[in-house]
PDB file of N, CA and C in Angstrom:
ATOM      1  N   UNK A   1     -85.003  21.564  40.959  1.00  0.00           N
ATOM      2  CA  UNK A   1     -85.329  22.782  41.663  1.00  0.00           C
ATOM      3  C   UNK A   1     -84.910  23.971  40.814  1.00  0.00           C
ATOM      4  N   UNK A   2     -86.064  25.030  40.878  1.00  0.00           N
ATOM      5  CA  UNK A   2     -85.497  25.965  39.375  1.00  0.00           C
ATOM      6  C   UNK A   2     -85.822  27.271  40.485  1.00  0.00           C
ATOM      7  N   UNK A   3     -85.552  28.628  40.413  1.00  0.00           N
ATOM      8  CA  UNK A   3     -85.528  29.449  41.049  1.00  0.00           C
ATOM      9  C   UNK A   3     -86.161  30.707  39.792  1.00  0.00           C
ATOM     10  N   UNK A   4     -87.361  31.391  40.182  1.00  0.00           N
ATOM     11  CA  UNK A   4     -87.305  32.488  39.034  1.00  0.00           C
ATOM     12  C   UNK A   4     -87.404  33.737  39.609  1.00  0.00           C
ATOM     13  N   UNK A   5     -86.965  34.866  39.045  1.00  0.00           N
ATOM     14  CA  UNK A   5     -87.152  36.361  39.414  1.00  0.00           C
ATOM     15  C   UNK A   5     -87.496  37.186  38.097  1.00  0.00           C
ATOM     16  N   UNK A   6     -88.224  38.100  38.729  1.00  0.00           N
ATOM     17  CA  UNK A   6     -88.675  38.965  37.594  1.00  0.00           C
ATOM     18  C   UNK A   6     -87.763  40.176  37.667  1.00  0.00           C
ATOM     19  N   UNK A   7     -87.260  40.560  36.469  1.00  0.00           N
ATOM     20  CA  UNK A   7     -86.363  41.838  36.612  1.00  0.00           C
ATOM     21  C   UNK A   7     -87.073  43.020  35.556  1.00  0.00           C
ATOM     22  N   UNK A   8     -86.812  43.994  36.087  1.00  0.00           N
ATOM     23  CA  UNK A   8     -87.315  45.387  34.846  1.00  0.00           C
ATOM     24  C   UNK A   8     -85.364  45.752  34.886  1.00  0.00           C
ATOM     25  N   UNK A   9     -85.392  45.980  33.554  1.00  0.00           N
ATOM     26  CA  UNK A   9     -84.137  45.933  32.818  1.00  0.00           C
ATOM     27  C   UNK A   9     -83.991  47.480  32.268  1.00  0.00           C
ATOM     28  N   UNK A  10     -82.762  48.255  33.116  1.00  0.00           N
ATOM     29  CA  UNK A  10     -82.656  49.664  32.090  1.00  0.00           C
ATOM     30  C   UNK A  10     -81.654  49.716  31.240  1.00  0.00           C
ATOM     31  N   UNK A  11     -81.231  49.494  30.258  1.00  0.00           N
ATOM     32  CA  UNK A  11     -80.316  49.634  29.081  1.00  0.00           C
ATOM     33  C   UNK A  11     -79.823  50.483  29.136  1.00  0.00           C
ATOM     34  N   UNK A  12     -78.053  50.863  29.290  1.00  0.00           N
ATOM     35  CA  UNK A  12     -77.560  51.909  28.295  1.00  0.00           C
ATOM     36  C   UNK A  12     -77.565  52.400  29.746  1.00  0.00           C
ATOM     37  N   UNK A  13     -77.537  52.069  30.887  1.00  0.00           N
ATOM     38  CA  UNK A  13     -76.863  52.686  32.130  1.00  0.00           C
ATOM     39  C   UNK A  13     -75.632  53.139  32.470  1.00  0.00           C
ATOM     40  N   UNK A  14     -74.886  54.011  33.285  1.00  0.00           N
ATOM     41  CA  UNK A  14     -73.786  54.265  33.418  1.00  0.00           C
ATOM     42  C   UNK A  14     -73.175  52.812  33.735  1.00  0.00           C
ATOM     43  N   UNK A  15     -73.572  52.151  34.561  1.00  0.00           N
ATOM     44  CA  UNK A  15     -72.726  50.911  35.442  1.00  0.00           C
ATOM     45  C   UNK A  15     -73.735  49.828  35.293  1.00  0.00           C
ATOM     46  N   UNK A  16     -73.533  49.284  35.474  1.00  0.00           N
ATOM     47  CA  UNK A  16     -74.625  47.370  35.369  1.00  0.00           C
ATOM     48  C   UNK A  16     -74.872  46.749  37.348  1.00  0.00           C
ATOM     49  N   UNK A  17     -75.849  47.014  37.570  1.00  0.00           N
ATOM     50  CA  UNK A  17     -76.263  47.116  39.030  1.00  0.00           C
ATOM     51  C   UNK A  17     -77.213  47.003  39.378  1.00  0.00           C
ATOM     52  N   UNK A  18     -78.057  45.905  40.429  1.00  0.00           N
ATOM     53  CA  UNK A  18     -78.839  46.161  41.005  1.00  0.00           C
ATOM     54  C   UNK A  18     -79.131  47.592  41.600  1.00  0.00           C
ATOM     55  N   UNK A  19     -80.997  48.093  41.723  1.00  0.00           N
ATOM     56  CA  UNK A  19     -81.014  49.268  42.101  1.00  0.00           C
ATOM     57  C   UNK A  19     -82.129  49.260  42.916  1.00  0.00           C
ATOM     58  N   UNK A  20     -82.453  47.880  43.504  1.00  0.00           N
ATOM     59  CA  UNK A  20     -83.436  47.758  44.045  1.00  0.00           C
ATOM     60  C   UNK A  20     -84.499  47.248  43.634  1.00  0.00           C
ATOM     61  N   UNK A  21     -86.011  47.482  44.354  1.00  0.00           N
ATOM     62  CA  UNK A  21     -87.151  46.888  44.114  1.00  0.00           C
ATOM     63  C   UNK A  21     -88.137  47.821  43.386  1.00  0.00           C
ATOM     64  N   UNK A  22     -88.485  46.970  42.482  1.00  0.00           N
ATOM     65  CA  UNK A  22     -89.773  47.807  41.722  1.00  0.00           C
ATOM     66  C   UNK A  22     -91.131  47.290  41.561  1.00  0.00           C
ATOM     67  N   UNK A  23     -91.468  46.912  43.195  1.00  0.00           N
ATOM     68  CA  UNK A  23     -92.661  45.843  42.663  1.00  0.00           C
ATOM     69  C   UNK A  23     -92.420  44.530  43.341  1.00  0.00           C
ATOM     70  N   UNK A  24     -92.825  43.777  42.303  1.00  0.00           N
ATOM     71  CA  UNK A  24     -92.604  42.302  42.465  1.00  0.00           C
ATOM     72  C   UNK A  24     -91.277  42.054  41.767  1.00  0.00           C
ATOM     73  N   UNK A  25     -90.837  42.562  41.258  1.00  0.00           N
ATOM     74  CA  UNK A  25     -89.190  42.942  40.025  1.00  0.00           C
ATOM     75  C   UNK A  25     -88.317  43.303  41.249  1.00  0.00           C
ATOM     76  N   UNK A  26     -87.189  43.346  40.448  1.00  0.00           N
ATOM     77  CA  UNK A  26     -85.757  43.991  40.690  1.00  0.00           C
ATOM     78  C   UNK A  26     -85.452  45.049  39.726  1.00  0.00           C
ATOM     79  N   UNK A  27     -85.010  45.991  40.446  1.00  0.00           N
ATOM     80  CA  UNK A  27     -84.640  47.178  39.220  1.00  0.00           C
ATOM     81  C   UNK A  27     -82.666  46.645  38.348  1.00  0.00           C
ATOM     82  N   UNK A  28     -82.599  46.175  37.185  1.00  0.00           N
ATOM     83  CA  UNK A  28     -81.575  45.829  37.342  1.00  0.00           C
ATOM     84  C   UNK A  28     -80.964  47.267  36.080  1.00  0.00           C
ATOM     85  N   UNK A  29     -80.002  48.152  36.325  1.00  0.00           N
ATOM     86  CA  UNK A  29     -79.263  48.907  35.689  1.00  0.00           C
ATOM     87  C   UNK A  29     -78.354  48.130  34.479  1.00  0.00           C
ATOM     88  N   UNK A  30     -78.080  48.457  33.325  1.00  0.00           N
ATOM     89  CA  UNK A  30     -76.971  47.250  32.474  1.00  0.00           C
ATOM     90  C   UNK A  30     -76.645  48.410  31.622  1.00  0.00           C
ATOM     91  N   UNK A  31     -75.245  48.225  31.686  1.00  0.00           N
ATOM     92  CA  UNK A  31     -74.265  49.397  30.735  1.00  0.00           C
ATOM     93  C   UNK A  31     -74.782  48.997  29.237  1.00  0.00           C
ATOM     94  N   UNK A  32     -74.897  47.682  29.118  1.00  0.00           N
ATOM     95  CA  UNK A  32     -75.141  47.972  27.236  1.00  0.00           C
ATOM     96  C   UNK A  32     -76.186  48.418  26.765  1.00  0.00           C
ATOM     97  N   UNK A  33     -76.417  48.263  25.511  1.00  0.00           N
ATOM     98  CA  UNK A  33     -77.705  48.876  24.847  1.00  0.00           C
ATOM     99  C   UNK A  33     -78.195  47.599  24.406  1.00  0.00           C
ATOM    100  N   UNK A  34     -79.587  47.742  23.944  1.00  0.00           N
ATOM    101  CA  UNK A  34     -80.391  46.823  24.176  1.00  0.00           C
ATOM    102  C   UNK A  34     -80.528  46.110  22.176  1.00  0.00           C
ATOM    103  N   UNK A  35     -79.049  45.836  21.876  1.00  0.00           N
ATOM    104  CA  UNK A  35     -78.822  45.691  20.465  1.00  0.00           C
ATOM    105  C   UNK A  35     -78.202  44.267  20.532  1.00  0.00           C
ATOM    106  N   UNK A  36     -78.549  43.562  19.576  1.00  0.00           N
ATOM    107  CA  UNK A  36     -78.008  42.078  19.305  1.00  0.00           C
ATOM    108  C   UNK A  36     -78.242  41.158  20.608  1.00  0.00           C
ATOM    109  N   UNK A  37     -78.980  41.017  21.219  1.00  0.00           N
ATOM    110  CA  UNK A  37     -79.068  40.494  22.594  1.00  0.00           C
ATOM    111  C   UNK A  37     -77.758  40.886  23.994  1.00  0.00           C
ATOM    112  N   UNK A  38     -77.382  42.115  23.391  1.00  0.00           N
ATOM    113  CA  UNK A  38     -76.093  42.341  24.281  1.00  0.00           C
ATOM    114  C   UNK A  38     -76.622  42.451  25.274  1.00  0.00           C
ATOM    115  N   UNK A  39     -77.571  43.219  25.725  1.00  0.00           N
ATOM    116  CA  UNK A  39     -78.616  43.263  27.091  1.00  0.00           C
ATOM    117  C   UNK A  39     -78.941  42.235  27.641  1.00  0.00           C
ATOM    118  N   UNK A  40     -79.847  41.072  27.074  1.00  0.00           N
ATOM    119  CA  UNK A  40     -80.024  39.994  27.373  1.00  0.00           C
ATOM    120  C   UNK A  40     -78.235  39.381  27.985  1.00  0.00           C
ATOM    121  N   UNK A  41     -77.607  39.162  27.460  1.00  0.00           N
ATOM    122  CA  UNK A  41     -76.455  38.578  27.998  1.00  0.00           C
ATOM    123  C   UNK A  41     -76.144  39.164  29.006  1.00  0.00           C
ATOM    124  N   UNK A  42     -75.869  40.231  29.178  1.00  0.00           N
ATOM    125  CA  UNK A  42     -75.307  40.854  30.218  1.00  0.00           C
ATOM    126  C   UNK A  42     -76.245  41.077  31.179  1.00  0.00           C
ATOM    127  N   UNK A  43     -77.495  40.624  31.460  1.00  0.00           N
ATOM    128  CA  UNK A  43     -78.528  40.192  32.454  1.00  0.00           C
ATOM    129  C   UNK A  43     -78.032  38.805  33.059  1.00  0.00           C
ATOM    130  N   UNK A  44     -77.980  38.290  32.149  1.00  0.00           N
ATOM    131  CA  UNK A  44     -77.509  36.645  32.374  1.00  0.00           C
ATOM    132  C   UNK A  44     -76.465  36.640  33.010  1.00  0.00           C
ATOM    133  N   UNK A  45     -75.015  37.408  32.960  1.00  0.00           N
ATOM    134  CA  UNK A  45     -73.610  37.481  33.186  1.00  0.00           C
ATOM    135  C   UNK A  45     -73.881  37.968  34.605  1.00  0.00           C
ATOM    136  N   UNK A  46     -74.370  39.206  34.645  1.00  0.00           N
ATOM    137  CA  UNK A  46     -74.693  39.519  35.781  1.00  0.00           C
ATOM    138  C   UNK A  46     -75.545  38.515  36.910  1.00  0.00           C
ATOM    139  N   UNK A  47     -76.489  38.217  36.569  1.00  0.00           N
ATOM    140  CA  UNK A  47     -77.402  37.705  37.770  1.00  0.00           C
ATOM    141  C   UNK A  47     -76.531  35.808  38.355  1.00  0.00           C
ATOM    142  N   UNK A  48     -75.790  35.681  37.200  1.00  0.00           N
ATOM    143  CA  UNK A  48     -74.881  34.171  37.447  1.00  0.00           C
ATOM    144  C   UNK A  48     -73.546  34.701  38.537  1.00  0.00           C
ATOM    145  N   UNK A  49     -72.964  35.856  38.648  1.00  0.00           N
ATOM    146  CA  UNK A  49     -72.478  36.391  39.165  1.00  0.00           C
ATOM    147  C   UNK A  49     -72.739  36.909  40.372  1.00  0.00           C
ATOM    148  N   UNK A  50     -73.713  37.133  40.460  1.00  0.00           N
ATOM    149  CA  UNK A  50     -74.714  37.910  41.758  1.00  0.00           C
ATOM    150  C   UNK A  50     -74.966  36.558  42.676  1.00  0.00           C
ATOM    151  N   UNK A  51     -75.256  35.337  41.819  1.00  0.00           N
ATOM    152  CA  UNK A  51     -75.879  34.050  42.367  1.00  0.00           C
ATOM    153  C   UNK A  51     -74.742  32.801  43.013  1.00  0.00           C
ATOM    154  N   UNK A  52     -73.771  33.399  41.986  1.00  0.00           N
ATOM    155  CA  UNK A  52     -72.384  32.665  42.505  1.00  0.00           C
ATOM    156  C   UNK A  52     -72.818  31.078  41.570  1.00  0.00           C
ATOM    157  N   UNK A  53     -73.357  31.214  40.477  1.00  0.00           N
ATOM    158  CA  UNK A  53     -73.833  29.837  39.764  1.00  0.00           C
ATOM    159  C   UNK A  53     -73.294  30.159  38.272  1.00  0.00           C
ATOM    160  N   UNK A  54     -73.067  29.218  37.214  1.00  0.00           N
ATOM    161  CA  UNK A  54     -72.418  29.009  36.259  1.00  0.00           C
ATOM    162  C   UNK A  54     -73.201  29.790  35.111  1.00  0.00           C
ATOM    163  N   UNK A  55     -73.285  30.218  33.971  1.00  0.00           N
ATOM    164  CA  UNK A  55     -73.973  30.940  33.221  1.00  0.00           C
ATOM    165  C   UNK A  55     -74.937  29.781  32.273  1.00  0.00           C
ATOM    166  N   UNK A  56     -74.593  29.027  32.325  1.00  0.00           N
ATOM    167  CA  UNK A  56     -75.751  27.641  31.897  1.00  0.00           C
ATOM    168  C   UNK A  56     -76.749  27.376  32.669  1.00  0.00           C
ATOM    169  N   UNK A  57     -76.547  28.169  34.137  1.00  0.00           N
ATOM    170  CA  UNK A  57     -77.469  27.821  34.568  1.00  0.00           C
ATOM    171  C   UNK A  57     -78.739  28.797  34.798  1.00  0.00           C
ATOM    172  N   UNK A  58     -78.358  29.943  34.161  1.00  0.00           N
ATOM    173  CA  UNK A  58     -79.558  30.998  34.296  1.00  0.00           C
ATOM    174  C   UNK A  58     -79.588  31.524  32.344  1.00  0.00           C
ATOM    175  N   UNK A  59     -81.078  31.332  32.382  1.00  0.00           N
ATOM    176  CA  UNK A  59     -81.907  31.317  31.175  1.00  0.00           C
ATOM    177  C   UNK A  59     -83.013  32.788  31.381  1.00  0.00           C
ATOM    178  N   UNK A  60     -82.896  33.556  30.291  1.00  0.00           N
ATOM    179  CA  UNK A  60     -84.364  34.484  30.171  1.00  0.00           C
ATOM    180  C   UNK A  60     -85.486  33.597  29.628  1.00  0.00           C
ATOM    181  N   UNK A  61     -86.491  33.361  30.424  1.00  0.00           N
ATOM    182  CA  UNK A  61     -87.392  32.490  29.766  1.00  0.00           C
ATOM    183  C   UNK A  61     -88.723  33.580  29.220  1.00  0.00           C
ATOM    184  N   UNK A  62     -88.876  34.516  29.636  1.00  0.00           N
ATOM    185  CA  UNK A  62     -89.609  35.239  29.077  1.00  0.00           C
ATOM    186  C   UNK A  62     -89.502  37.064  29.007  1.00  0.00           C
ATOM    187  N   UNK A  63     -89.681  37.426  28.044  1.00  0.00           N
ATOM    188  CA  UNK A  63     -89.261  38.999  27.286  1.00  0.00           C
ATOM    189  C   UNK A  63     -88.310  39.491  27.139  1.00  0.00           C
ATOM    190  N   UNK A  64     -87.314  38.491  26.094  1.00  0.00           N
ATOM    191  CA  UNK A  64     -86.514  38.240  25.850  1.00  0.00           C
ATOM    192  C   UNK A  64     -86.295  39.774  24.530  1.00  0.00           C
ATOM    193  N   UNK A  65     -87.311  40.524  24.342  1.00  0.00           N
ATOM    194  CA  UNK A  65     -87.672  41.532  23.522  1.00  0.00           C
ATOM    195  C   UNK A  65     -87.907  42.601  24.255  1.00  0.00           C
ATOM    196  N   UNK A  66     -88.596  42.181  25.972  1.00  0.00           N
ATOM    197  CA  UNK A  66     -89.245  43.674  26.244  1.00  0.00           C
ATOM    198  C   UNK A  66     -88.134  43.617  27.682  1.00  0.00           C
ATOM    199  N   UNK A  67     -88.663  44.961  28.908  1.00  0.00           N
ATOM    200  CA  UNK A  67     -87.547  45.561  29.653  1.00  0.00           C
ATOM    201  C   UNK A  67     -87.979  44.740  31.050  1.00  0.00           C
ATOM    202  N   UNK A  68     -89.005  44.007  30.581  1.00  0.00           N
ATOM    203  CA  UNK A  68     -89.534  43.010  32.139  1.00  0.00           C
ATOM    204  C   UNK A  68     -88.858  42.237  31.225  1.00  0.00           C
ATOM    205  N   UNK A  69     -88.202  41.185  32.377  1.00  0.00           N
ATOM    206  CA  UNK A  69     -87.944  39.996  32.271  1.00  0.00           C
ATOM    207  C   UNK A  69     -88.075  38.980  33.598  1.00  0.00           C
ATOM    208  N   UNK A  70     -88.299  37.710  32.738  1.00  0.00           N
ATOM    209  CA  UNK A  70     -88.712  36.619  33.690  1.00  0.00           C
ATOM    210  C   UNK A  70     -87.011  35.555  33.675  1.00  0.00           C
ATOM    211  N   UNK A  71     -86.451  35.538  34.649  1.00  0.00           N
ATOM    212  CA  UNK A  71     -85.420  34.826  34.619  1.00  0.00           C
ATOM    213  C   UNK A  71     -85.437  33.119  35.231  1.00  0.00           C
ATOM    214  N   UNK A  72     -84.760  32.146  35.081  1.00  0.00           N
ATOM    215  CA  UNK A  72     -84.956  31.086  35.596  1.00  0.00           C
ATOM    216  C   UNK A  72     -83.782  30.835  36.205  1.00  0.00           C
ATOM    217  N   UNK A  73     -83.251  30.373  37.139  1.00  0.00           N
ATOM    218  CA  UNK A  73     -81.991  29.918  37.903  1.00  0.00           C
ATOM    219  C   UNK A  73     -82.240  28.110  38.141  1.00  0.00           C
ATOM    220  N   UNK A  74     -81.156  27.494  37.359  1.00  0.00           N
ATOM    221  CA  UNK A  74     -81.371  26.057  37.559  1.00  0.00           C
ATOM    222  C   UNK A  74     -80.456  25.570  38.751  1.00  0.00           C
ATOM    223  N   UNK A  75     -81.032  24.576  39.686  1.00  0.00           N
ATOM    224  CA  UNK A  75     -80.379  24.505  40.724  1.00  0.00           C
ATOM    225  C   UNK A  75     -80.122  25.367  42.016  1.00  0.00           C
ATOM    226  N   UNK A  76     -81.305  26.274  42.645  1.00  0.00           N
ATOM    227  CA  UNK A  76     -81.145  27.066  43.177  1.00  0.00           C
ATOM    228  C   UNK A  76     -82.913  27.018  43.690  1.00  0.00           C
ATOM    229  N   UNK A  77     -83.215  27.023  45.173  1.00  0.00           N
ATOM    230  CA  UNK A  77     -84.470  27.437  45.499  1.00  0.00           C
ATOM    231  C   UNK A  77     -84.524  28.502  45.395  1.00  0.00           C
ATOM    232  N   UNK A  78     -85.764  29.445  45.294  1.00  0.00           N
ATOM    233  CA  UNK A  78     -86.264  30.263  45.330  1.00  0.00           C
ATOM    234  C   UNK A  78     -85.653  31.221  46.620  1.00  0.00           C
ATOM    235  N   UNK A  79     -85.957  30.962  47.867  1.00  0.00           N
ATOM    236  CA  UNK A  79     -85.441  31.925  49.031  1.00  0.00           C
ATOM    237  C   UNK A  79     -83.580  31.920  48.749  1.00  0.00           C
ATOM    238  N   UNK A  80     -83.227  30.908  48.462  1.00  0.00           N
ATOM    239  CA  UNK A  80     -81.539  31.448  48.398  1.00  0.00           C
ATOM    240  C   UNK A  80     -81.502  32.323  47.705  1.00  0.00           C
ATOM    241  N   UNK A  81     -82.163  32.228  46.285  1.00  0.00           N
ATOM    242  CA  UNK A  81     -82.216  33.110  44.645  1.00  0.00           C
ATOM    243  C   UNK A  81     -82.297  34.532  45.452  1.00  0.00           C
ATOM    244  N   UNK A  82     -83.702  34.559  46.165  1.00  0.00           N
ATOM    245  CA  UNK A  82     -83.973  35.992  46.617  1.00  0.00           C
ATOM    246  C   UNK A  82     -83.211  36.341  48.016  1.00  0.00           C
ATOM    247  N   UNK A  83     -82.466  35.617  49.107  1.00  0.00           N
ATOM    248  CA  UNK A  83     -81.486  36.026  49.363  1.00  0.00           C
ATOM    249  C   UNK A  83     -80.513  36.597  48.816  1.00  0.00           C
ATOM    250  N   UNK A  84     -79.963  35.900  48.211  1.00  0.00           N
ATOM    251  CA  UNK A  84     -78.310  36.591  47.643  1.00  0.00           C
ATOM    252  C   UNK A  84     -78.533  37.788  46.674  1.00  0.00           C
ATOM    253  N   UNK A  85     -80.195  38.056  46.193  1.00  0.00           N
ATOM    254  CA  UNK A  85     -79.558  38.931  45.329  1.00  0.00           C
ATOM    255  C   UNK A  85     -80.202  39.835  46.239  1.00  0.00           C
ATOM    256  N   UNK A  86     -80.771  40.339  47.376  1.00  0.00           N
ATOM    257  CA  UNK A  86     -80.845  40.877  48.227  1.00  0.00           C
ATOM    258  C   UNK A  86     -79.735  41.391  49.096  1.00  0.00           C
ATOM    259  N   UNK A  87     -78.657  40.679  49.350  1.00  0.00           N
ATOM    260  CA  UNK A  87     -77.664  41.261  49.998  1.00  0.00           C
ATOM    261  C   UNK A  87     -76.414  42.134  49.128  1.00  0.00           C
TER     262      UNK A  87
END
């Protein structure tokens, strides 16, 4: 069971935070800048955190370059995924 969400990613934010909905996305805020995959990680850190699941278990599987991203959550249905990061 794999769980995915689409996030639009703003770099270089004051704080690292959900900011809501943009769409079919999540608006996700991230203090770093979008250099050496520090962004990418700290998407990952965050949303394993948000999910209450281990950081092995969430992967960027796609735009891993651009500010959409497609995330995967292993071990997690879909409605929990979009529960919890809803509350």
């Amino acid at each position: 069971m794999k769980a995915r969400i689409s996030l639009k990613v703003h770099p270089r934010a004051r704080r690292t935070g959900l900011k809501g909905r943009l769409g079919d996305a999540y608006k996700l805020d991230v203090a770093c800048p979008p250099v050496e995959g520090r962004a990418n990680q700290a998407c990952v850190e965050f949303v394993a955190g948000k999910l209450a699941v281990p950081k092995s278990a969430v992967r960027i599987v796609a735009g891993l370059t651009s500010r959409t991203k497609l995330v995967e959550i292993e071990g997690m249905e879909q409605a929990e995924a979009e529960s919890r990061l809803a509350s």
